[in-house]
C-alpha atoms as a PDB file:
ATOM      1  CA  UNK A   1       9.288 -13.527   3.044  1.00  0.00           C
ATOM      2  CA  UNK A   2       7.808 -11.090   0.985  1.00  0.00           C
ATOM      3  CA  UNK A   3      10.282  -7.696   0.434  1.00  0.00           C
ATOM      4  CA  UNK A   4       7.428  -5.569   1.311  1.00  0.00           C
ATOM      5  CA  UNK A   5       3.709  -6.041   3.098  1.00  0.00           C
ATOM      6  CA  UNK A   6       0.687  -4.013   1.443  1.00  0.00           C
ATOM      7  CA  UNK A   7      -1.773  -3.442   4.279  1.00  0.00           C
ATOM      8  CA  UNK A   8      -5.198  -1.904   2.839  1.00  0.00           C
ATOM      9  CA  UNK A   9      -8.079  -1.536   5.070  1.00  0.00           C
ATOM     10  CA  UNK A  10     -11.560  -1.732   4.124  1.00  0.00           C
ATOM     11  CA  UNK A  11     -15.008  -0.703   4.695  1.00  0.00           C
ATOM     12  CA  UNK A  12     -18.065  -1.164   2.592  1.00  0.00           C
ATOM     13  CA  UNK A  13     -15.445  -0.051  -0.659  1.00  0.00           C
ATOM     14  CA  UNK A  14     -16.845  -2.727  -3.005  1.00  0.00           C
ATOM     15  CA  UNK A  15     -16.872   0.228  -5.561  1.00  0.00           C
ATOM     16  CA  UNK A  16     -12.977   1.198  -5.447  1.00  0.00           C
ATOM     17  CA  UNK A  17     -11.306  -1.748  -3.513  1.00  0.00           C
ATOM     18  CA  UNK A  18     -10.816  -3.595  -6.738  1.00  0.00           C
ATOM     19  CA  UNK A  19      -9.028  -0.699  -8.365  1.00  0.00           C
ATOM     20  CA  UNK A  20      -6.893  -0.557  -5.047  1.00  0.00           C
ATOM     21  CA  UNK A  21      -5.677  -3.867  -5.767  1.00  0.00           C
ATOM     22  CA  UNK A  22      -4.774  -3.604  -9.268  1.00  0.00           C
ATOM     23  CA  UNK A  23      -2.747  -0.402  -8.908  1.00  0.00           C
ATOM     24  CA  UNK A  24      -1.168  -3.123  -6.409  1.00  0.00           C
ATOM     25  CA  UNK A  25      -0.516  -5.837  -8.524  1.00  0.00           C
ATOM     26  CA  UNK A  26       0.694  -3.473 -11.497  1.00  0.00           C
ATOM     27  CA  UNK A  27       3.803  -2.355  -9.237  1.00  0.00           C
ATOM     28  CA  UNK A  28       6.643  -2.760 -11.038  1.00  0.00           C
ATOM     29  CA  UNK A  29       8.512  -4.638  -7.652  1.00  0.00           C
ATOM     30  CA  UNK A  30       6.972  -7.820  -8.312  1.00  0.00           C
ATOM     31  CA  UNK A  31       8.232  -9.382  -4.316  1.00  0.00           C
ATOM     32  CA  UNK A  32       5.151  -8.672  -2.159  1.00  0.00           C
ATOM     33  CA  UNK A  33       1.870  -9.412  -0.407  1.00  0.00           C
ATOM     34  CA  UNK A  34      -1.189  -7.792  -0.005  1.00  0.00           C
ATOM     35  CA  UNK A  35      -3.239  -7.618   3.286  1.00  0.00           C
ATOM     36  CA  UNK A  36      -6.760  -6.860   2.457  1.00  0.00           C
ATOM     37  CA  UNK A  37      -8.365  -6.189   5.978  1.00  0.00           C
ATOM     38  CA  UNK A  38     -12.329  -6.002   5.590  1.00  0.00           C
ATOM     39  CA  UNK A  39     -13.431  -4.212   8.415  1.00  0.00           C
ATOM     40  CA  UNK A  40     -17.170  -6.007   9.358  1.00  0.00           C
ATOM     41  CA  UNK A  41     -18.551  -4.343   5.508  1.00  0.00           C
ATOM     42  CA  UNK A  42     -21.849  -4.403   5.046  1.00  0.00           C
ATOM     43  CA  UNK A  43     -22.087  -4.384   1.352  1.00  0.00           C
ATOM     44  CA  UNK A  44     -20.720  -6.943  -0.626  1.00  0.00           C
ATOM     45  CA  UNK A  45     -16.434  -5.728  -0.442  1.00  0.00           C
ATOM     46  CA  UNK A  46     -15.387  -8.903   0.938  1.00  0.00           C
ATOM     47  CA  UNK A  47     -17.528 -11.331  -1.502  1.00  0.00           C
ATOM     48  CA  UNK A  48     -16.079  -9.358  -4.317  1.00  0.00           C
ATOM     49  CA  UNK A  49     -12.322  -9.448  -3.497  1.00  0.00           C
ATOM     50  CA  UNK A  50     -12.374 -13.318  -2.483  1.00  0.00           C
ATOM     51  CA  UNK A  51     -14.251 -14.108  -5.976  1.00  0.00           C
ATOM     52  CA  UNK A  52     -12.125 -12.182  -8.226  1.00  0.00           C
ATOM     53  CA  UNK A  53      -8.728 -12.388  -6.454  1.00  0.00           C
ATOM     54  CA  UNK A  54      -8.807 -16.636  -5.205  1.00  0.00           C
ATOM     55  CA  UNK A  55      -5.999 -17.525  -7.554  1.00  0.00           C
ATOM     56  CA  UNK A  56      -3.739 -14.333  -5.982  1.00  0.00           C
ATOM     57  CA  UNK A  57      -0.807 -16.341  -3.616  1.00  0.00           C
ATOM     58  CA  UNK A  58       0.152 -12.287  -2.468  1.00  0.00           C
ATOM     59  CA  UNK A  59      -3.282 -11.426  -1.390  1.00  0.00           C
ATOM     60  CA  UNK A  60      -4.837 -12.478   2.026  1.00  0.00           C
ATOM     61  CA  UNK A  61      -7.800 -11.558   2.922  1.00  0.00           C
ATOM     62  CA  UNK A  62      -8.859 -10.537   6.398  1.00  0.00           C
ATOM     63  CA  UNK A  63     -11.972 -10.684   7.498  1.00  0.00           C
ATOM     64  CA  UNK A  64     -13.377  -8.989  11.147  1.00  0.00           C
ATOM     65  CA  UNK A  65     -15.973  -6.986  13.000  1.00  0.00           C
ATOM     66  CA  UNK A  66     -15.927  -3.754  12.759  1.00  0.00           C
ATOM     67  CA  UNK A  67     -13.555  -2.045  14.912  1.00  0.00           C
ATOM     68  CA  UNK A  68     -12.058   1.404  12.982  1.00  0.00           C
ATOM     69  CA  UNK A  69      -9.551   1.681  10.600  1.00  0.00           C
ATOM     70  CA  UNK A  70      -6.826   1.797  13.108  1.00  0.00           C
ATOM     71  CA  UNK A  71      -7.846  -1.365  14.007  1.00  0.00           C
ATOM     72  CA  UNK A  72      -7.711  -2.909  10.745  1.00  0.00           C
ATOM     73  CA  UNK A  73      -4.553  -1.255   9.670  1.00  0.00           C
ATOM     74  CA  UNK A  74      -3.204  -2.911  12.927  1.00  0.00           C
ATOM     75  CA  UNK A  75      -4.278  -6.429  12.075  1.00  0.00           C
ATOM     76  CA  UNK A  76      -3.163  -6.118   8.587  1.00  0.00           C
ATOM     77  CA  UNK A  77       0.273  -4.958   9.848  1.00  0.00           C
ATOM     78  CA  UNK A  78      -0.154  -8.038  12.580  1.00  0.00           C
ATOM     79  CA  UNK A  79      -0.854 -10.238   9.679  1.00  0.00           C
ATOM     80  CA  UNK A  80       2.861  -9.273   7.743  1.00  0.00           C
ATOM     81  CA  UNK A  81       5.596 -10.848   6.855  1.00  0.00           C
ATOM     82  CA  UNK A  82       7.434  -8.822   4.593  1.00  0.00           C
ATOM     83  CA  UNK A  83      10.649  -6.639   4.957  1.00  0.00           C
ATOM     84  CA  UNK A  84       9.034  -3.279   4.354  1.00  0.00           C
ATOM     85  CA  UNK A  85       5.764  -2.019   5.259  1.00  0.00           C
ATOM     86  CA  UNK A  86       3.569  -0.090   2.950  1.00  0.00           C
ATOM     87  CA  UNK A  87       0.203   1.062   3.250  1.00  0.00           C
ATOM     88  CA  UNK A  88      -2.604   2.148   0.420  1.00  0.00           C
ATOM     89  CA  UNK A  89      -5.849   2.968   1.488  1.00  0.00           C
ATOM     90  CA  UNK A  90      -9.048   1.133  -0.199  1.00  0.00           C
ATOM     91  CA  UNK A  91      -9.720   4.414  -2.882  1.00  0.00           C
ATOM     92  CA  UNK A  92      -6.547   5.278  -4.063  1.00  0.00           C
ATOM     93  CA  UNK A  93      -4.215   3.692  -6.199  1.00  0.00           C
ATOM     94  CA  UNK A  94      -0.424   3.267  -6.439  1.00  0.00           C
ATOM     95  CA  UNK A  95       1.379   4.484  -9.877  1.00  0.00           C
ATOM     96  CA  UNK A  96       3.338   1.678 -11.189  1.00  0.00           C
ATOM     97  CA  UNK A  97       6.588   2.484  -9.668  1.00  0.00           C
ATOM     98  CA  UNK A  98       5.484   3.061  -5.873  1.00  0.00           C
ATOM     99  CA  UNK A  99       7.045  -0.139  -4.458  1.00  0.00           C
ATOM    100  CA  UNK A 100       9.798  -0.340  -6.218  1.00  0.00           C
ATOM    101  CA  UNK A 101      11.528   3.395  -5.538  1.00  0.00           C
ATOM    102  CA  UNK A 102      10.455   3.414  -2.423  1.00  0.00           C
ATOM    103  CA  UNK A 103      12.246  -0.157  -1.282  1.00  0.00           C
ATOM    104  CA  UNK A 104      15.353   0.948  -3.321  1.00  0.00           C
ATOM    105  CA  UNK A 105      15.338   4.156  -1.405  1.00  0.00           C
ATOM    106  CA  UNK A 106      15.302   2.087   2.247  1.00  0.00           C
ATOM    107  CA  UNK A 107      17.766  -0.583   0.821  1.00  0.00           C
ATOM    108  CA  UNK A 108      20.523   1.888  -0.240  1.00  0.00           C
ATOM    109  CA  UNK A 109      20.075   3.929   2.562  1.00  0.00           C
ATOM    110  CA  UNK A 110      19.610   1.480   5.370  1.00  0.00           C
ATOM    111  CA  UNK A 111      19.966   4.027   8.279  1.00  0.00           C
ATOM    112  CA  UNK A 112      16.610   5.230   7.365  1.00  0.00           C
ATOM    113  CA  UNK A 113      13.399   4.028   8.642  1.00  0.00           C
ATOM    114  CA  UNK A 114      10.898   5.301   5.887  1.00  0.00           C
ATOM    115  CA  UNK A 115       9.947   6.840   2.834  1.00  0.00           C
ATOM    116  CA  UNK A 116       6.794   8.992   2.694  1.00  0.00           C
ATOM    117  CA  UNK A 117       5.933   9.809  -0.739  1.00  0.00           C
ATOM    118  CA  UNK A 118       3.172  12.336  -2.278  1.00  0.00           C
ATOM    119  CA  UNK A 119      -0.597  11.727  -3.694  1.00  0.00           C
ATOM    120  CA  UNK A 120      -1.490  13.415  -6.632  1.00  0.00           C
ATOM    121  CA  UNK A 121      -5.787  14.016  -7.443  1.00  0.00           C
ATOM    122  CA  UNK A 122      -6.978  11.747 -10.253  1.00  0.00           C
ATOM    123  CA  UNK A 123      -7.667  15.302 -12.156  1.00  0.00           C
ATOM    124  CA  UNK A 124      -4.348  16.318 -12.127  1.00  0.00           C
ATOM    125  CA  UNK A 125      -1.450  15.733 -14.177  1.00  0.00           C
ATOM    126  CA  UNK A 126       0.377  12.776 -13.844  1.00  0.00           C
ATOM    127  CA  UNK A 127       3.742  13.255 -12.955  1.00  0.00           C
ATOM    128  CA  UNK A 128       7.032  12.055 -14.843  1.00  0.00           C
ATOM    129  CA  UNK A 129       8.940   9.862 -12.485  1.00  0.00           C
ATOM    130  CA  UNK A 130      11.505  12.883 -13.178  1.00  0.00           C
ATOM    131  CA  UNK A 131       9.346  14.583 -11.109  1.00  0.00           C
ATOM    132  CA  UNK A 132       8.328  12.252  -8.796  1.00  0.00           C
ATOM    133  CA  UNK A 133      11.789  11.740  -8.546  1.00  0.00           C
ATOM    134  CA  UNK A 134      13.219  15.187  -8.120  1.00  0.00           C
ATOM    135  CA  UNK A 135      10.386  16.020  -5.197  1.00  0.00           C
ATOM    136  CA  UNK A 136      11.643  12.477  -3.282  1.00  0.00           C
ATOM    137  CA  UNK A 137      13.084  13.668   0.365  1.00  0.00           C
ATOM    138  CA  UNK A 138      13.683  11.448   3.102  1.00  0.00           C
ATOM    139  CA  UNK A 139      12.356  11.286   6.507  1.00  0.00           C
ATOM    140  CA  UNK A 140      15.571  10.753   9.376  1.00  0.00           C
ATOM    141  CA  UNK A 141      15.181   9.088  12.786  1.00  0.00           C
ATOM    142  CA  UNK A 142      13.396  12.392  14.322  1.00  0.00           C
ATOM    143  CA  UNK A 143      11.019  12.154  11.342  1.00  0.00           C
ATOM    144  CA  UNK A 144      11.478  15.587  10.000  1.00  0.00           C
ATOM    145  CA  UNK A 145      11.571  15.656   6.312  1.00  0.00           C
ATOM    146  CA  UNK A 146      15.406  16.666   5.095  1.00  0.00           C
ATOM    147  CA  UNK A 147      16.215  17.929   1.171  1.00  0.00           C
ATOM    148  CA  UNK A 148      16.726  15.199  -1.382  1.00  0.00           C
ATOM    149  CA  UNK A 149      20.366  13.634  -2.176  1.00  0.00           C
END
């Protein structure tokens, strides 16, 4: 079992799914899978990802009509395995680090049930993982956001 499961849904993305993936398998947390879910695409998204990514164990692709994002997302999270759930939609990208602060955050504080993190614009500034760091908070039970520890 996988320590977290990756759900991405897709639709006609060919031109930003495969960056999606990469900012994926560039995590520094090495332990998890990948749920592609390709949402009945018309252009060529699904050929693309099973051609490039066939020798990726972590990555399963999903294939079905279309039905909405929702619906993906929800066979993509019916399709996990892992411990944690993450989710990244098919244009944007993770930085490096994603995965692995945000497990450590649920692991040493197991009476949490998530982590919601920020997005920054591809024009901006990338942040320091001070800052990224420094802006963390954590959601409680009632899911209101509380101050960092």
């Amino acid at each position: 079992m996988p320590l977290v499961s990756v759900t991405s849904p897709t639709y006609n993305r060919a031109d930003t799914i495969l960056r999606a993936i990469e900012s994926v398998q560039n995590q520094t947390l090495r332990d998890w899978e990948l749920l592609v879910v390709d949402d009945g695409s018309t252009d060529d998204t699904a050929g693309l990802i099973a051609a490039r990514y066939a020798g990726e164990p972590r990555l399963k692709l999903i294939r079905q009509e279309n039905h909405g994002v929702s619906a993906a997302r929800n066979a993509g999270l019916r399709a996990s395995s892992g411990k944690y759930l993450a989710f990244i939609d098919s244009d944007d990208e993770f930085l490096p680090h994603h995965l692995e602060l945000e497990s450590a955050f649920l692991e040493s504080h197991p009476e949490e049930n998530m982590v919601a993190s920020e997005l920054w614009k591809a024009s901006d500034e990338t942040p320091s993982l001070d800052t990224i760091r420094s802006k963390s908070g954590r959601c409680g039970a009632e899911g209101r956001k509380t101050a960092p520890r």
